[in-house]
Protein backbone atom coordinates (compact mmCIF):
# COMPACT_ATOMS: atom_id res chain seq x y z
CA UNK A 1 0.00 0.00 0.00
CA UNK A 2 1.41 3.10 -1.03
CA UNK A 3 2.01 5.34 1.83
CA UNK A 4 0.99 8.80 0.55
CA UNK A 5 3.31 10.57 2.52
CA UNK A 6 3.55 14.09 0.27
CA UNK A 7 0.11 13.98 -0.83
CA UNK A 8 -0.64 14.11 3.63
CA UNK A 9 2.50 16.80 4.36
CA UNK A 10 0.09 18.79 1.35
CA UNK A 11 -2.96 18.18 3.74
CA UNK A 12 -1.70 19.06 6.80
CA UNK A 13 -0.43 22.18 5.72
CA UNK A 14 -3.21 23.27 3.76
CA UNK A 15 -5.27 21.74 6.87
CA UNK A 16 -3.34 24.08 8.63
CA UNK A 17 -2.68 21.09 11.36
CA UNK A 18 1.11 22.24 11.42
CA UNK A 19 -0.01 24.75 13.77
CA UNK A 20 0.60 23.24 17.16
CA UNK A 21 -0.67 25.75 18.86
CA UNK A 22 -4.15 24.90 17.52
CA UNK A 23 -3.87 21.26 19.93
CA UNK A 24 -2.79 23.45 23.01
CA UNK A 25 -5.53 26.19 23.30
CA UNK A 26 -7.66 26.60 25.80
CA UNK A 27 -11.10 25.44 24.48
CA UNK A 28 -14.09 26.09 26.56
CA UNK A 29 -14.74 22.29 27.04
CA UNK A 30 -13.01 20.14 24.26
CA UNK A 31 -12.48 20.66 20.37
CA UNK A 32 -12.53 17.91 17.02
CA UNK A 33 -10.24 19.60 14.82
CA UNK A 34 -11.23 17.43 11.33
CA UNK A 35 -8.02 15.65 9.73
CA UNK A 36 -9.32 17.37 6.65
CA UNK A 37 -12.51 19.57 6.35
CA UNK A 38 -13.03 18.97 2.30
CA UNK A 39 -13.17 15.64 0.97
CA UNK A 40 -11.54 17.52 -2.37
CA UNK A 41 -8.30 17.40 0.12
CA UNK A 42 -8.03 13.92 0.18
CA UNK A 43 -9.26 13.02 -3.44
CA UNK A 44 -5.35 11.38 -4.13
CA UNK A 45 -6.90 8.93 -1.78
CA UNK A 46 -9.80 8.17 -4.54
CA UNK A 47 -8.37 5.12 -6.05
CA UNK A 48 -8.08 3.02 -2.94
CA UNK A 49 -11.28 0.76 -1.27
CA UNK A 50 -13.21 2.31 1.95
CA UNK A 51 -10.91 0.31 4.26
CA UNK A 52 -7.35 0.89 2.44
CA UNK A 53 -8.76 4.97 2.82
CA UNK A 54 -9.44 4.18 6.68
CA UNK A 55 -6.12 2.36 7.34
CA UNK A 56 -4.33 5.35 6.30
CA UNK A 57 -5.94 8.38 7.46
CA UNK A 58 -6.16 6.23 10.71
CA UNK A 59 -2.66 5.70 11.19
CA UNK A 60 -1.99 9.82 9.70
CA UNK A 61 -4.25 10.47 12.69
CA UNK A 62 -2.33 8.48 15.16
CA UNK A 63 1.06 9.59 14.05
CA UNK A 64 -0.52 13.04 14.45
CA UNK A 65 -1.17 12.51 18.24
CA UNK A 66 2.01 10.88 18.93
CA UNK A 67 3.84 14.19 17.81
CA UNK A 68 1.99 16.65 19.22
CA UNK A 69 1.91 14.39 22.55
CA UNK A 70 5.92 14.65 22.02
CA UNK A 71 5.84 18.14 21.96
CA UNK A 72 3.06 18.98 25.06
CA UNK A 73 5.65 19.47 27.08
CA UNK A 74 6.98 22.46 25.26
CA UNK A 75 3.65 24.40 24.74
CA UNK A 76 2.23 22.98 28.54
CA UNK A 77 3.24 23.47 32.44
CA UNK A 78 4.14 20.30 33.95
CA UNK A 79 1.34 20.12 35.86
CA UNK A 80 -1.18 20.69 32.78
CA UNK A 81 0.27 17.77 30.54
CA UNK A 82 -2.18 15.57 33.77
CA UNK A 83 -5.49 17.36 32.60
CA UNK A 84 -4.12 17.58 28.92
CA UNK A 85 -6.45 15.16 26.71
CA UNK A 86 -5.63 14.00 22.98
CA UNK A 87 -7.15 11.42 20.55
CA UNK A 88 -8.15 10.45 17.52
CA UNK A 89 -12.41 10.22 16.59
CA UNK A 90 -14.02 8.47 14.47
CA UNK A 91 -16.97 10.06 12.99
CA UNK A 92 -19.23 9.53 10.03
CA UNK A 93 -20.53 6.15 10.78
CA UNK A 94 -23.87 6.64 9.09
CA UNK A 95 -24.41 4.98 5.51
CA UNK A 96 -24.91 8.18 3.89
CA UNK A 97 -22.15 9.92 5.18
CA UNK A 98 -19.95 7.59 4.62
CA UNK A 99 -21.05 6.60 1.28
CA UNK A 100 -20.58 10.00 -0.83
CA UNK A 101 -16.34 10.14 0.24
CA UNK A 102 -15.92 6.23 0.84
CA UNK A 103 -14.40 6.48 4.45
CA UNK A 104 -14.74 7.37 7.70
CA UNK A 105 -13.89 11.13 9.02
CA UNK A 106 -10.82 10.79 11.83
CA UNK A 107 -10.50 13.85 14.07
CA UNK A 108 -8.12 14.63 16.61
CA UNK A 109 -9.90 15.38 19.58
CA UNK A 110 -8.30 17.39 22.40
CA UNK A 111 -9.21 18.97 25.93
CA UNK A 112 -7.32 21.05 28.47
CA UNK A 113 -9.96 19.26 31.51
CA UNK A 114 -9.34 15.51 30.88
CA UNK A 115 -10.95 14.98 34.21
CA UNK A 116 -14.23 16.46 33.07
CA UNK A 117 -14.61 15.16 29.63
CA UNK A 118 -14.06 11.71 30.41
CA UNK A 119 -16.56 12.16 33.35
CA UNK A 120 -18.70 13.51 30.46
CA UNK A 121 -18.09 10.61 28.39
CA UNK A 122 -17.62 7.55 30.26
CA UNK A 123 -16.14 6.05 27.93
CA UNK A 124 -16.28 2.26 27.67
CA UNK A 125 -15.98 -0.49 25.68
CA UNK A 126 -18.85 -2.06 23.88
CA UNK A 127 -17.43 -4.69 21.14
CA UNK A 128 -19.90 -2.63 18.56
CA UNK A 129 -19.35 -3.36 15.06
CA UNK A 130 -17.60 0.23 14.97
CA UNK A 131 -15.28 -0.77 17.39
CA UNK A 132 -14.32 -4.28 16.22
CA UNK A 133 -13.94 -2.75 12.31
CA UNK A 134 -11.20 0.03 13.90
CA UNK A 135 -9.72 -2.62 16.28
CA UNK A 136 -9.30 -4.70 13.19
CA UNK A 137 -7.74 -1.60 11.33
CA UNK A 138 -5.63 -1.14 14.14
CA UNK A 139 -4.30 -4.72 14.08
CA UNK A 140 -3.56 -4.30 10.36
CA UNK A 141 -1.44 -1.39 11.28
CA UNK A 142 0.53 -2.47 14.44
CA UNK A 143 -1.14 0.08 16.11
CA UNK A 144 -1.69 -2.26 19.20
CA UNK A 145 -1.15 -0.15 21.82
CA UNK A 146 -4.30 2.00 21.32
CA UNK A 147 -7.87 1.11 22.75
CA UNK A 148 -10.91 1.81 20.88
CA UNK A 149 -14.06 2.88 22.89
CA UNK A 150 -17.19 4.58 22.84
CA UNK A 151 -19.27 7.00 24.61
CA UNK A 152 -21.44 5.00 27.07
CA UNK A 153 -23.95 7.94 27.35
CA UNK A 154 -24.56 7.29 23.91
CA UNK A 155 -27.21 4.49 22.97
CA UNK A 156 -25.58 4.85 18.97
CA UNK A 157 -21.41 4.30 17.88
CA UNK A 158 -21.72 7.62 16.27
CA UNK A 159 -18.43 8.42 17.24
CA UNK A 160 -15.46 5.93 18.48
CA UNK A 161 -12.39 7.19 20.40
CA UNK A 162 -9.15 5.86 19.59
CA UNK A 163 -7.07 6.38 22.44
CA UNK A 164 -3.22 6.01 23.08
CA UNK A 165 -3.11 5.41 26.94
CA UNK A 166 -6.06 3.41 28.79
CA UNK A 167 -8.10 5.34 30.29
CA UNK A 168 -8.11 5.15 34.38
């Protein structure tokens, strides 16, 4: 599988993602900042089947968070990397959504008040077919040291949580 690697540099600049100061503000509650906001930004990914697409913005998400988890430390206090709260989302789950670009929409998903939003959340595993198809992605990619979960306010997978670190 071809790895795409100029065609994402493109995206995340013209994504504007190269910002880091965009993952360290201080946002009411939480923010999704979309991996790309117009599916005409990831067209060079029109060739490949729904789950090829997924693989790799999935693992373009992750490698995201890993770097600007690297880097919290230089935009954050010490004592604000402990309520300092980043992961990847999965959203667009519905048929029709999903059906017009062909994959799912990854976000990275960040909060200054991890305490709160996972109160918020409770987030939990429920072996959904959402989470088993991005576990199963996540196998694929060696990507075994992130959990997938879900919202367990939410009676729908509308959204599943890809998380680097289990949750406490």
């Amino acid at each position: 599988m071809k790895n795409f690697e100029d065609e994402f540099n493109t995206l995340i600049k013209k994504e504007k993602l190269n910002d880091l100061s965009i993952y360290f503000s201080d946002y009411e509650s939480y923010e999704e900042i979309p991996l790309f906001s117009r599916y005409k930004n990831i067209s060079f990914l029109s060739e490949l089947s729904f789950n090829e697409k997924n693989k790799i913005l999935i693992r373009k998400g992750i490698e995201l968070i890993r770097h600007v988890s690297e880097v919290s430390l230089s935009y954050l206090k010490e004592d604000e990397t402990e309520d300092y709260f980043i992961c990847l989302s999965i959203t667009d789950w519905d048929f029709d959504d999903y059906k017009e670009i062909n994959c799912l929409s990854p976000h990275i998903y960040i909060s200054r008040k991890k305490e709160w939003l996972l109160s918020c959340l409770e987030l939990t595993q429920k072996n959904s077919i959402e989470e088993n198809l991005v576990k199963e992605y996540l196998t694929f990619l060696d990507l075994n040291s992130c959990d997938v979960y879900v919202s367990g306010k939410c009676t729908n997978t509308n959204r599943v949580y890809i998380l680097e670190q289990p949750i406490d």
